[in-house]
PDB file of N, CA and C in Angstrom:
ATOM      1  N   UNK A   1      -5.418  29.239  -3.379  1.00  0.00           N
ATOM      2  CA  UNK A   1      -4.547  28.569  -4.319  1.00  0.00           C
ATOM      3  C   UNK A   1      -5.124  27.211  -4.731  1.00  0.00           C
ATOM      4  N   UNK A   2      -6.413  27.040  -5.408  1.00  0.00           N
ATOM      5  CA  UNK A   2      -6.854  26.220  -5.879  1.00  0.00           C
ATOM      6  C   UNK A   2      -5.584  24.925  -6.570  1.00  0.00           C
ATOM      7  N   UNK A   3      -5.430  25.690  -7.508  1.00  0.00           N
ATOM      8  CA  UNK A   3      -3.914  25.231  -8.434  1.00  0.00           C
ATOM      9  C   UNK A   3      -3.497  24.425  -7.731  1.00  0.00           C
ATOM     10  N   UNK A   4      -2.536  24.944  -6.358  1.00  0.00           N
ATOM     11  CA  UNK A   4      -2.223  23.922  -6.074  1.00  0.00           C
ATOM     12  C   UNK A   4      -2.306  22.687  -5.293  1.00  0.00           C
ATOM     13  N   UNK A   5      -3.505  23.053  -4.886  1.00  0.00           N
ATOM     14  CA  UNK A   5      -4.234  21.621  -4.304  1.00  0.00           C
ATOM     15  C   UNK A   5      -4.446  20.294  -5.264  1.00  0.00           C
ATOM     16  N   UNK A   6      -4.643  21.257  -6.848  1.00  0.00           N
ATOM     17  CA  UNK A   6      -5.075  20.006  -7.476  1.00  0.00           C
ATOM     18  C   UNK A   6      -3.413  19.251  -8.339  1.00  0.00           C
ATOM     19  N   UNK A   7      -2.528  20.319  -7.644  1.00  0.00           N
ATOM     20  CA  UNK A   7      -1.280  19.468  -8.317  1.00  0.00           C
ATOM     21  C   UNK A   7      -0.849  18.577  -6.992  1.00  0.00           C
ATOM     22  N   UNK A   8      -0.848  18.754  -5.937  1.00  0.00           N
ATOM     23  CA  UNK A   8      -0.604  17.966  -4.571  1.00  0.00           C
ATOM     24  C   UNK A   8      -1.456  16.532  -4.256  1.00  0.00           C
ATOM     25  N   UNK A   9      -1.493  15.747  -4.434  1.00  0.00           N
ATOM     26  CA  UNK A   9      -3.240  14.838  -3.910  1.00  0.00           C
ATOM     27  C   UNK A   9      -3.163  14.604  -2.369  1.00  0.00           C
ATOM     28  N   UNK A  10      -4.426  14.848  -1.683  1.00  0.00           N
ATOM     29  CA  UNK A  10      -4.332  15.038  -0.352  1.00  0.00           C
ATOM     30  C   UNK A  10      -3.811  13.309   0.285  1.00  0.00           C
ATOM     31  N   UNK A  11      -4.129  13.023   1.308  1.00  0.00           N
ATOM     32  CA  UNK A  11      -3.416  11.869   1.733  1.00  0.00           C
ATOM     33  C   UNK A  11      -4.143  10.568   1.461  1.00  0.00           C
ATOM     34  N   UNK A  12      -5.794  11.090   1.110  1.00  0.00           N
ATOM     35  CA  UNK A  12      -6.970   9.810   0.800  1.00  0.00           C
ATOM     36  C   UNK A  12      -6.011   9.675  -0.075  1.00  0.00           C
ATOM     37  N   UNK A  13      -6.017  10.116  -1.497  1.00  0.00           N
ATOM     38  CA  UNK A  13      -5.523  10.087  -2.754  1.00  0.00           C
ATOM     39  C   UNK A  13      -4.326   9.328  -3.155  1.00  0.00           C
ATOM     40  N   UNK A  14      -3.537   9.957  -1.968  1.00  0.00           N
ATOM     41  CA  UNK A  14      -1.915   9.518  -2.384  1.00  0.00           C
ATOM     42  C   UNK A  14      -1.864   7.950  -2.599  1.00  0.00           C
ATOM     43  N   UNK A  15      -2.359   7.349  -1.645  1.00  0.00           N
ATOM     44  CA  UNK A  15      -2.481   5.889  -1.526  1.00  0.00           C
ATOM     45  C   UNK A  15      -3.349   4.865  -2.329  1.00  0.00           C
ATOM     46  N   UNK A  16      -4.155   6.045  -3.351  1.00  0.00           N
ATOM     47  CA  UNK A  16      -4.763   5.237  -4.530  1.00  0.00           C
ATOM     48  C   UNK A  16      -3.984   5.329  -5.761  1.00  0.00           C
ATOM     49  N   UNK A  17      -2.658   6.071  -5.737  1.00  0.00           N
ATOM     50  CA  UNK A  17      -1.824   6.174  -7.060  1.00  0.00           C
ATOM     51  C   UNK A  17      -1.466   4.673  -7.357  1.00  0.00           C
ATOM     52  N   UNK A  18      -1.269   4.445  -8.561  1.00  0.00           N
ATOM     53  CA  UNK A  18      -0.970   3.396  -9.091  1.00  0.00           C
ATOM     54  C   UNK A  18       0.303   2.436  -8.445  1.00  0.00           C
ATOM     55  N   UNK A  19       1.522   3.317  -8.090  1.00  0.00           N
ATOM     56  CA  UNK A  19       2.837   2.774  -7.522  1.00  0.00           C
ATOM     57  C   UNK A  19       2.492   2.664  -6.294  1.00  0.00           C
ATOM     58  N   UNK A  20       1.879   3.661  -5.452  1.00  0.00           N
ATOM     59  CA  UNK A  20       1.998   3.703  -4.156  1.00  0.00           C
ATOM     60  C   UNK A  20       0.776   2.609  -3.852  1.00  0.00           C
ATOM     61  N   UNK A  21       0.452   2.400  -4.302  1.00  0.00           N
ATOM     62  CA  UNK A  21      -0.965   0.905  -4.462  1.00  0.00           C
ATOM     63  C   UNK A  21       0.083  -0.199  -4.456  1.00  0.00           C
ATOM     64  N   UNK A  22       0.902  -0.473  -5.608  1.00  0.00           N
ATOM     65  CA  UNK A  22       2.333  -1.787  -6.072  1.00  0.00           C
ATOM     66  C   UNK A  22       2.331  -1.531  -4.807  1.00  0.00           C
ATOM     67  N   UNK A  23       3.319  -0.801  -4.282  1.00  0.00           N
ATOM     68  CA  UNK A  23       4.300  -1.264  -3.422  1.00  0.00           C
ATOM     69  C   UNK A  23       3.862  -1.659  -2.047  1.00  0.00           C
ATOM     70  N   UNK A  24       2.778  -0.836  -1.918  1.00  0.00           N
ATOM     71  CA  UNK A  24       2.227  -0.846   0.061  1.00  0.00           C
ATOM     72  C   UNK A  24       1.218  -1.685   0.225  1.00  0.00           C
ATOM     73  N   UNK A  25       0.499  -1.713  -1.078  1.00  0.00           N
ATOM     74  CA  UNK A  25      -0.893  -3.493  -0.743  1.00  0.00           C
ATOM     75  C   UNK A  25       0.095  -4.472  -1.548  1.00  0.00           C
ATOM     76  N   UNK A  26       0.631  -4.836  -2.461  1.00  0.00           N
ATOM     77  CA  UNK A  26       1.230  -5.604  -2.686  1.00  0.00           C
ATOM     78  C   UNK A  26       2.270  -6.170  -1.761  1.00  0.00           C
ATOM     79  N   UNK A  27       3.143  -5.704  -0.848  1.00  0.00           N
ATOM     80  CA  UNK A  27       3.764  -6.102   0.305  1.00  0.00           C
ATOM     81  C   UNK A  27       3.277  -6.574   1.443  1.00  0.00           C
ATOM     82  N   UNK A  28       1.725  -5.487   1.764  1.00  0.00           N
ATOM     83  CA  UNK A  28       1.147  -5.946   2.875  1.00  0.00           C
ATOM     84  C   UNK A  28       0.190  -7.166   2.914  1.00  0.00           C
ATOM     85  N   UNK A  29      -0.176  -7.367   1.314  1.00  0.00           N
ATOM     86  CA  UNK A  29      -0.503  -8.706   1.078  1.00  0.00           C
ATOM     87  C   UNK A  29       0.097  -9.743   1.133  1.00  0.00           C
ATOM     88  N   UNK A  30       1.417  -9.449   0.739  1.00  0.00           N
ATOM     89  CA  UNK A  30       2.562 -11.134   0.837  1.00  0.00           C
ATOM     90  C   UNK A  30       2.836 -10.803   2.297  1.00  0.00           C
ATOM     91  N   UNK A  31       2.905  -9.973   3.072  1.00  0.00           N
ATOM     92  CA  UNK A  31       3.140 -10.019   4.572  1.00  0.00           C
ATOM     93  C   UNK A  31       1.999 -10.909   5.320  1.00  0.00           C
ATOM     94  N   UNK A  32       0.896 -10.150   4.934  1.00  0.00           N
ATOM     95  CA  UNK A  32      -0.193 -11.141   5.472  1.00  0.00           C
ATOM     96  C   UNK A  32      -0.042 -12.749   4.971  1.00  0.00           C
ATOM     97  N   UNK A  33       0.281 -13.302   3.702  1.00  0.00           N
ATOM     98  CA  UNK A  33       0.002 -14.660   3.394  1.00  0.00           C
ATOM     99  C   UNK A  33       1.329 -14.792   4.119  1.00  0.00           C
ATOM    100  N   UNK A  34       2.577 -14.514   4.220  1.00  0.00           N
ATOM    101  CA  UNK A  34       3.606 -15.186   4.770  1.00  0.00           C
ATOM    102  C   UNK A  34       3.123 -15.519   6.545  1.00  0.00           C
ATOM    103  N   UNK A  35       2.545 -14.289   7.362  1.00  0.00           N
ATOM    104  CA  UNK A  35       2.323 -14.584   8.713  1.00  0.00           C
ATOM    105  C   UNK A  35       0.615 -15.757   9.062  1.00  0.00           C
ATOM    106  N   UNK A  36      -0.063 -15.749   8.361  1.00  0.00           N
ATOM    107  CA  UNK A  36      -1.378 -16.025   8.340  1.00  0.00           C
ATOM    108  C   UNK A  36      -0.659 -17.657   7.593  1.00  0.00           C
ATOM    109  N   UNK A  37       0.242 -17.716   6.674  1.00  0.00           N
ATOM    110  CA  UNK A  37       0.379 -18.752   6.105  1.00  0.00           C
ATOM    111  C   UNK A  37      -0.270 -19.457   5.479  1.00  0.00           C
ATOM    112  N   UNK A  38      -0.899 -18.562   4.336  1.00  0.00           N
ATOM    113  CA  UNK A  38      -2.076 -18.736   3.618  1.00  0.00           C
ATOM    114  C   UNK A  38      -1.320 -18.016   2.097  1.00  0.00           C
ATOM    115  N   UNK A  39      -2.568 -18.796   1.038  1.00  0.00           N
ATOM    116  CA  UNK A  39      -1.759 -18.000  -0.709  1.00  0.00           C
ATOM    117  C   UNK A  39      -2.545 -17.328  -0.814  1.00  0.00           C
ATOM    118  N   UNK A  40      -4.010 -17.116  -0.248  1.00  0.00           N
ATOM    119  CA  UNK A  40      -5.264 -16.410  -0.525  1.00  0.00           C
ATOM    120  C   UNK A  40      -4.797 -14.767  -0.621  1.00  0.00           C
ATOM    121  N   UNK A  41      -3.593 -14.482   0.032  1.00  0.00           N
ATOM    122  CA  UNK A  41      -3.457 -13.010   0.182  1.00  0.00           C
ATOM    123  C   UNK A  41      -2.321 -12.920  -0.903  1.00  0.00           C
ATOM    124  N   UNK A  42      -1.553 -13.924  -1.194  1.00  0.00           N
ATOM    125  CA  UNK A  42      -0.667 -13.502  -2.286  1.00  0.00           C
ATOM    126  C   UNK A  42      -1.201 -13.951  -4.183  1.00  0.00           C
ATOM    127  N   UNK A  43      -2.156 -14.576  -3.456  1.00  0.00           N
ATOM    128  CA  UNK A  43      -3.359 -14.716  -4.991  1.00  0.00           C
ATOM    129  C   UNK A  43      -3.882 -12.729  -5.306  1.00  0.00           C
ATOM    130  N   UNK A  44      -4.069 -12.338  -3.800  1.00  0.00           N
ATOM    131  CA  UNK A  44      -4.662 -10.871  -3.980  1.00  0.00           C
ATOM    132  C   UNK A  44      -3.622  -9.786  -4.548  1.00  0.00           C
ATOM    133  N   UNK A  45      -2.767 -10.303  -3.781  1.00  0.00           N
ATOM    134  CA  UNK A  45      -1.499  -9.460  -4.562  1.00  0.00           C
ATOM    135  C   UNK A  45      -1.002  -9.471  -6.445  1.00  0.00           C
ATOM    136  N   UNK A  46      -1.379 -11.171  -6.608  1.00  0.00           N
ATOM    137  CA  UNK A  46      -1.208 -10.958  -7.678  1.00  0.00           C
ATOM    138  C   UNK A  46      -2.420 -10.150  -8.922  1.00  0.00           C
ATOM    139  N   UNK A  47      -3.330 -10.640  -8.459  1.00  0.00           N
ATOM    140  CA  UNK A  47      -4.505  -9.562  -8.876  1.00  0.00           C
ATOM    141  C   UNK A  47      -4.560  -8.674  -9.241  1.00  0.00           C
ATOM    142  N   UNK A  48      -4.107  -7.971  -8.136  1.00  0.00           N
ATOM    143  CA  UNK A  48      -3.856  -6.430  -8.068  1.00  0.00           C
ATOM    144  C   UNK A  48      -2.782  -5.686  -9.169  1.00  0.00           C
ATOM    145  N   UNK A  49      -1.360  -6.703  -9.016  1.00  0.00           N
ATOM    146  CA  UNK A  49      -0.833  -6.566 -10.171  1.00  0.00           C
ATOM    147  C   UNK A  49      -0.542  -6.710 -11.287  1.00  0.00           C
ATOM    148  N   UNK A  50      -1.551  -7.910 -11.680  1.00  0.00           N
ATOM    149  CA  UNK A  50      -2.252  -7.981 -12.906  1.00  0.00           C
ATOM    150  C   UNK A  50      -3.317  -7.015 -13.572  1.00  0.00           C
ATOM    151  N   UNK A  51      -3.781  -6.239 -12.947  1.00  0.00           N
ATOM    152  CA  UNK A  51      -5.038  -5.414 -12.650  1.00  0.00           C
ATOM    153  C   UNK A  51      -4.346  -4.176 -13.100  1.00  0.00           C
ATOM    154  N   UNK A  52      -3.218  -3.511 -12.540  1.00  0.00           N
ATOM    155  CA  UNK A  52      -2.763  -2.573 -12.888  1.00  0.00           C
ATOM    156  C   UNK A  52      -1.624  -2.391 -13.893  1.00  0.00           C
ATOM    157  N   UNK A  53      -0.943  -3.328 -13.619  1.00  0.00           N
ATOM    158  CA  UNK A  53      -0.099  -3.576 -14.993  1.00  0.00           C
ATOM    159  C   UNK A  53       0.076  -4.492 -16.435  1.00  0.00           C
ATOM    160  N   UNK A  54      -1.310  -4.979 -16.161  1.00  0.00           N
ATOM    161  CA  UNK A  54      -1.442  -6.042 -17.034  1.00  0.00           C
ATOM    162  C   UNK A  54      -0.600  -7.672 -16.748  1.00  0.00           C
ATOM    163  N   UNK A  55      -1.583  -8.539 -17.754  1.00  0.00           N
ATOM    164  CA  UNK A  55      -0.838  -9.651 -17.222  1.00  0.00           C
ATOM    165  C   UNK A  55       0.580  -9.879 -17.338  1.00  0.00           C
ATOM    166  N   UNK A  56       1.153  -9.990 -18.236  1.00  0.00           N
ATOM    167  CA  UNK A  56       2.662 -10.263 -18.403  1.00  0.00           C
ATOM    168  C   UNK A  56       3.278  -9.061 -17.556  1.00  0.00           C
ATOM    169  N   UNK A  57       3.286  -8.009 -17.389  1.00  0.00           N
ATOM    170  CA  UNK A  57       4.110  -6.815 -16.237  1.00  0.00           C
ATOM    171  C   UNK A  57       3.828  -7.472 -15.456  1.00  0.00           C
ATOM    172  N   UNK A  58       2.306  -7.417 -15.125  1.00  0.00           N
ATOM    173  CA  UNK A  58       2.115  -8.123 -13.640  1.00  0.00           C
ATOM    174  C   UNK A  58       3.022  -9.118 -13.048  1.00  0.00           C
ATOM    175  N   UNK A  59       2.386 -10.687 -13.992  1.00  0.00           N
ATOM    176  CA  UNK A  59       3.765 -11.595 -13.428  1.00  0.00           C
ATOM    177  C   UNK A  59       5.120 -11.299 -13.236  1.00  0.00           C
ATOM    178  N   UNK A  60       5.609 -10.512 -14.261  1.00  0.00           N
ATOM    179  CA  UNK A  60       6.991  -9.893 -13.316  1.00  0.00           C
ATOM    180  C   UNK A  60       7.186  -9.446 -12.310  1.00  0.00           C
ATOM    181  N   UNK A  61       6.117  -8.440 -12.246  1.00  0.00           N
ATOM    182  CA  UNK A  61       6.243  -7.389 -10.990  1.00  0.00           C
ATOM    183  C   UNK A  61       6.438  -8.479  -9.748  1.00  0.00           C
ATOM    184  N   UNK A  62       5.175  -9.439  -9.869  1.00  0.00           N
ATOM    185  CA  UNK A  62       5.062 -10.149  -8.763  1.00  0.00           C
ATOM    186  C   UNK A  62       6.231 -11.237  -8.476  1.00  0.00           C
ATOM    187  N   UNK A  63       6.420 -11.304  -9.471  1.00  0.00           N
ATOM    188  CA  UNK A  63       8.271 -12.702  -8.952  1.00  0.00           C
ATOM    189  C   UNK A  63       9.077 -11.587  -8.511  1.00  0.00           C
ATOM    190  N   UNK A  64       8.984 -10.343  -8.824  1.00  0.00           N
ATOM    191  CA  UNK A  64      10.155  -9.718  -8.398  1.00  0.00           C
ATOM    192  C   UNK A  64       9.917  -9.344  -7.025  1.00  0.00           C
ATOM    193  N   UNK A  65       8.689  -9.093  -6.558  1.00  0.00           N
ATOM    194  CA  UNK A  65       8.226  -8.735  -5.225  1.00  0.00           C
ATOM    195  C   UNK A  65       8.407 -10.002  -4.467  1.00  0.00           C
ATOM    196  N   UNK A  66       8.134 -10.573  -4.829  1.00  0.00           N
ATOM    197  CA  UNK A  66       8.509 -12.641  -4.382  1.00  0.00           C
ATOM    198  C   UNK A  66       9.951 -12.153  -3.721  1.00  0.00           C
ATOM    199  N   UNK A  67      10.792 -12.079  -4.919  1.00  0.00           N
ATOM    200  CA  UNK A  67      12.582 -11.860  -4.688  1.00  0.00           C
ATOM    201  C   UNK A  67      12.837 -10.948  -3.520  1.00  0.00           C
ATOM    202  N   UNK A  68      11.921  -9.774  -3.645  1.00  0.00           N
ATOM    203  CA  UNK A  68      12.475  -8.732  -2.944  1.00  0.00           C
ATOM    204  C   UNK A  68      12.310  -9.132  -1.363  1.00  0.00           C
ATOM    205  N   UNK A  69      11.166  -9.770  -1.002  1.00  0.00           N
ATOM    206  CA  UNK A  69      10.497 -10.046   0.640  1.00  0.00           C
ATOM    207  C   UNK A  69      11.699 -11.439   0.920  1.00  0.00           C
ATOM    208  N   UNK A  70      11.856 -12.166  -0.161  1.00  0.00           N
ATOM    209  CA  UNK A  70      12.390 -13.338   0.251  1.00  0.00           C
ATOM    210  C   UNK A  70      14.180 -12.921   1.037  1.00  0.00           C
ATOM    211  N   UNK A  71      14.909 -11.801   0.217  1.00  0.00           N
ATOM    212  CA  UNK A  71      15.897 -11.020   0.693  1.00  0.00           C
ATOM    213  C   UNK A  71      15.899 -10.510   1.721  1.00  0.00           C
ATOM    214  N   UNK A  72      14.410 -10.011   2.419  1.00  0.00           N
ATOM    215  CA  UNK A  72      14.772  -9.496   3.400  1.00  0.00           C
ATOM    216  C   UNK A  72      14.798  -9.990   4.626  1.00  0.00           C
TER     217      UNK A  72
END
């Protein structure tokens, strides 16, 4: 079942999709600058989501990820 391997992405893969990239390096980056207490990792975060969503999405994305860690 070729087919459906290539509709599934194995587990390397999954974690290079575009969202599943946002949410799990973008968090684990502001996790790291919040414990390390450094911006160098939330400079990377923003990068990243500048990178994939362009600049203006990006800066949203990223104040909103700001909002979301600061809630929890």
């Amino acid at each position: 079942m070729p087919e459906m391997r290539n509709r599934y992405p194995g587990p390397d893969s999954y974690f290079e999709r575009p969202a599943e990239k946002l949410v799990l390096e973008g968090h684990r980056c502001w996790t790291r600058g919040y414990v390390m207490r450094s911006t160098e990792p939330w400079t990377d975060a923003q990068l990243l989501y500048r990178r994939i969503l362009g600049d203006a999405n990006g800066e949203q994305a990223i104040i909103a990820l700001a909002g979301f860690v600061k809630t929890r």
